[in-house]
N, C-alpha and C. Protein backbone atom coordinates (compact mmCIF):
# COMPACT_ATOMS: atom_id res chain seq x y z
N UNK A 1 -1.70 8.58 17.51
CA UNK A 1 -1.68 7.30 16.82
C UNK A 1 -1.02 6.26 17.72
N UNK A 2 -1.76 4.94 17.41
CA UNK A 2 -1.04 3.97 18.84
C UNK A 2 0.07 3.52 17.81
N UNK A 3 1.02 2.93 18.60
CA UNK A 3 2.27 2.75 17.75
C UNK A 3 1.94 1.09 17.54
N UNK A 4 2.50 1.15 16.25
CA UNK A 4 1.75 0.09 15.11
C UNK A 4 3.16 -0.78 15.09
N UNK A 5 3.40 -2.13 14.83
CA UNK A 5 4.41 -3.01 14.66
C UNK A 5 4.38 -3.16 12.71
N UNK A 6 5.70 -3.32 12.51
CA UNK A 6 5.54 -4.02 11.42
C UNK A 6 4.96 -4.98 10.98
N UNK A 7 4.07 -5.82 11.43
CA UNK A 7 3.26 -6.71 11.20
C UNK A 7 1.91 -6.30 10.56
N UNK A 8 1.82 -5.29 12.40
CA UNK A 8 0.46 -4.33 11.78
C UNK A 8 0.23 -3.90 10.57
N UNK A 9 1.63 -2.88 9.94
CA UNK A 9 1.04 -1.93 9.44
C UNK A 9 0.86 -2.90 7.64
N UNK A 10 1.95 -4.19 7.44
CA UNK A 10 1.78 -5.30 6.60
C UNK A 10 0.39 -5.75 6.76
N UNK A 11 -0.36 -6.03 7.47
CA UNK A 11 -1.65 -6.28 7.60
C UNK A 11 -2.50 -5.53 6.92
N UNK A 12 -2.45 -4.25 7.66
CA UNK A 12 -3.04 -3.25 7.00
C UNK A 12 -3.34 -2.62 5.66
N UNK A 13 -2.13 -2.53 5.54
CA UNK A 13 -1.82 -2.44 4.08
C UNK A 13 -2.49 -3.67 2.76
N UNK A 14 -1.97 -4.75 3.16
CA UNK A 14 -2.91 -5.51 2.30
C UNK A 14 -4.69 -5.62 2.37
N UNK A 15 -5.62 -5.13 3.80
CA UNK A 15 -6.31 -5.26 3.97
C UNK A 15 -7.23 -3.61 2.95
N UNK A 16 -5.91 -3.12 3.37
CA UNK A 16 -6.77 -1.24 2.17
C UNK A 16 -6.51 -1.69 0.78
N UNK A 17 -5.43 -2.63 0.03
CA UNK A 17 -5.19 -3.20 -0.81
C UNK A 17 -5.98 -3.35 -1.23
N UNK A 18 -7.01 -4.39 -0.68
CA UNK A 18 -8.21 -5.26 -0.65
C UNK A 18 -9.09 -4.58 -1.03
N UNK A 19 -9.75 -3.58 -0.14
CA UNK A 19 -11.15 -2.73 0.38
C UNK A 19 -10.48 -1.70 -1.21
N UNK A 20 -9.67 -1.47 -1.47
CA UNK A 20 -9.55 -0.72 -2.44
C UNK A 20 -10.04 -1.62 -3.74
N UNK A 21 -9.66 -2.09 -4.24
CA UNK A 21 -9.56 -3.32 -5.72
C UNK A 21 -11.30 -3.45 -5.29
N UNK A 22 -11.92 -4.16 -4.32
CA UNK A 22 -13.47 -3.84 -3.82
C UNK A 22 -13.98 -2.94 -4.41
N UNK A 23 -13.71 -2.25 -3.99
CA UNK A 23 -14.26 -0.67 -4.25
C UNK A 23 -14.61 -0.69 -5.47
N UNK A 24 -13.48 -0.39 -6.27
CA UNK A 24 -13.28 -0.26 -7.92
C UNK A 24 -13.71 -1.13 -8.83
N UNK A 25 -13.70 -2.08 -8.52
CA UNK A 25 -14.83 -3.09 -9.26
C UNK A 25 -16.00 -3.10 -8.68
N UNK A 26 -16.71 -2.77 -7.49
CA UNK A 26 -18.42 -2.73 -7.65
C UNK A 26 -18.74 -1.81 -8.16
N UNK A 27 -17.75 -0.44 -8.10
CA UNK A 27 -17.58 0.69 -9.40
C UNK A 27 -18.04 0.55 -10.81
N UNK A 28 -17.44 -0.24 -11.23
CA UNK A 28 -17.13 -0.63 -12.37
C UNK A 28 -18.95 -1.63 -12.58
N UNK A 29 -18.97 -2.43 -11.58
CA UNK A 29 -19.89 -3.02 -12.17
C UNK A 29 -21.26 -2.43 -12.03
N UNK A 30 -21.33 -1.04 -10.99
CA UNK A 30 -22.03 -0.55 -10.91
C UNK A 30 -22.62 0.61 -12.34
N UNK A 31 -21.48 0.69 -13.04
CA UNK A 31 -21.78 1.38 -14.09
C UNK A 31 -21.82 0.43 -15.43
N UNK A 32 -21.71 -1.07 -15.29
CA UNK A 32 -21.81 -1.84 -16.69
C UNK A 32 -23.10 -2.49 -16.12
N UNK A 33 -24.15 -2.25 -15.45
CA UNK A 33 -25.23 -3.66 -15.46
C UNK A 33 -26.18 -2.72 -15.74
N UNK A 34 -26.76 -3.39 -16.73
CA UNK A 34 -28.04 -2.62 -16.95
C UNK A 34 -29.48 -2.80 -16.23
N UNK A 35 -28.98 -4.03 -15.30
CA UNK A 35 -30.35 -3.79 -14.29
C UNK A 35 -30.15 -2.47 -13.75
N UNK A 36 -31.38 -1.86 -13.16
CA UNK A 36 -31.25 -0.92 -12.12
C UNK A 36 -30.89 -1.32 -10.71
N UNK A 37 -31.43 -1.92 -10.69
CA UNK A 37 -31.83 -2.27 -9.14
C UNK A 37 -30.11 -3.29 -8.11
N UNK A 38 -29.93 -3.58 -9.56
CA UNK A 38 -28.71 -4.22 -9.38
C UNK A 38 -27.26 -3.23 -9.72
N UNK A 39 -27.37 -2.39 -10.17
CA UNK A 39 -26.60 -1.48 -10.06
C UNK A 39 -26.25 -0.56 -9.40
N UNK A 40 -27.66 -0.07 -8.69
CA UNK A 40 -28.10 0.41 -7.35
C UNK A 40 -27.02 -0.19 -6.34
N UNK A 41 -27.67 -1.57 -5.67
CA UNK A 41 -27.03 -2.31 -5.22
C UNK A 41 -25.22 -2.64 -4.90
N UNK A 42 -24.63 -2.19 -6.17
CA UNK A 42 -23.32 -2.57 -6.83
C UNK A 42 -22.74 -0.74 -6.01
N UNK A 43 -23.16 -0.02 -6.78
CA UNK A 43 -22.94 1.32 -5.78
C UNK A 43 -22.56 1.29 -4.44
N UNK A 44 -23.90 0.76 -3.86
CA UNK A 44 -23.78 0.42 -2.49
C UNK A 44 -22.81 0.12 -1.94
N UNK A 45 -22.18 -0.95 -2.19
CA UNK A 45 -20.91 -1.92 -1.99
C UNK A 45 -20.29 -0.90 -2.50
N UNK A 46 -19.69 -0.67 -3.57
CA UNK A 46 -18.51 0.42 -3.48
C UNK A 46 -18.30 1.58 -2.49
N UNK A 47 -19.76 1.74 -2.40
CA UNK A 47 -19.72 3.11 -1.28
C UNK A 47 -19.13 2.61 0.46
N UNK A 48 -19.55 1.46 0.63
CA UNK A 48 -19.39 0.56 1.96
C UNK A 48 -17.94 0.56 1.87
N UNK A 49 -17.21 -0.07 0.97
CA UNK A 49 -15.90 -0.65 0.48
C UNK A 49 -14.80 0.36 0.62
N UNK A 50 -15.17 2.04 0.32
CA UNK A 50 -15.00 3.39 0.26
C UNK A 50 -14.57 3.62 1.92
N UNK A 51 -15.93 3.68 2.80
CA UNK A 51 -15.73 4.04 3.80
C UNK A 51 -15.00 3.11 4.70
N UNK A 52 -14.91 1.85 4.80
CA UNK A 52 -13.79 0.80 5.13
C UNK A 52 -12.69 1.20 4.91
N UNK A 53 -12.58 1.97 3.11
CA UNK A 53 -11.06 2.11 3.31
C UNK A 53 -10.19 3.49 3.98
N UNK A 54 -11.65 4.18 3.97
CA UNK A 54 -11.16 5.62 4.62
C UNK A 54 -10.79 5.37 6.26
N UNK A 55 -11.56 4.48 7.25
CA UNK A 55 -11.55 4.48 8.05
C UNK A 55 -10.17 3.41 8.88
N UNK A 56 -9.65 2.70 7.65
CA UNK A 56 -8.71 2.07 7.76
C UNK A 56 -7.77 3.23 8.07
N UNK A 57 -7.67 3.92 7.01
CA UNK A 57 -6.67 4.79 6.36
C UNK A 57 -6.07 5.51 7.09
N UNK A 58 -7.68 6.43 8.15
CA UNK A 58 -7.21 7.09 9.33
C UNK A 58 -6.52 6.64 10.60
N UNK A 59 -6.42 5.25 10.28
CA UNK A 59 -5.63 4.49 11.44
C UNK A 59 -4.01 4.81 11.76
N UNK A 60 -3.65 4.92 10.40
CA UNK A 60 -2.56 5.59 10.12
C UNK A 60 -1.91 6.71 9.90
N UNK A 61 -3.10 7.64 10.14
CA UNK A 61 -2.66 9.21 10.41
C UNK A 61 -3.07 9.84 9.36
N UNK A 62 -3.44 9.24 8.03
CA UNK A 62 -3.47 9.49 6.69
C UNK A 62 -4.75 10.31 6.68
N UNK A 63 -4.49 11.35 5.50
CA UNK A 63 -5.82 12.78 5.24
C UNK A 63 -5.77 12.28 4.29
N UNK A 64 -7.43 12.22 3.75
CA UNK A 64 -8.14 12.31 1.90
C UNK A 64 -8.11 13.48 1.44
């Protein structure tokens, strides 16, 4: 792991903050819209939002 400043890892942190709260609401809206196609869609983005935050995550040494 490259050694991270306190700035960094404040950055960071609000940025998985972010990609997290993301996540969980295209979640969410992925399971309240009764279009298909748009719910489809809404998945998507959570799933994107998911791997952003995993790949953040591993920046920091962190296991799922």
């Amino acid at each position: 792991m490259t050694n991270l400043t306190a700035k960094d890892l404040d950055v960071l942190s609000q940025i998985l903050t972010g990609e997290e709260m993301a996540c969980k609401k295209a979640k969410i809206y992925a399971n309240t819209l009764t279009d298909t196609a748009l719910a489809q869609e809404m998945a998507e983005i959570a799933s994107a939002h998911a791997q952003r935050f995993s790949a953040l995550f591993s920046i920091l040494g962190g296991k799922q």
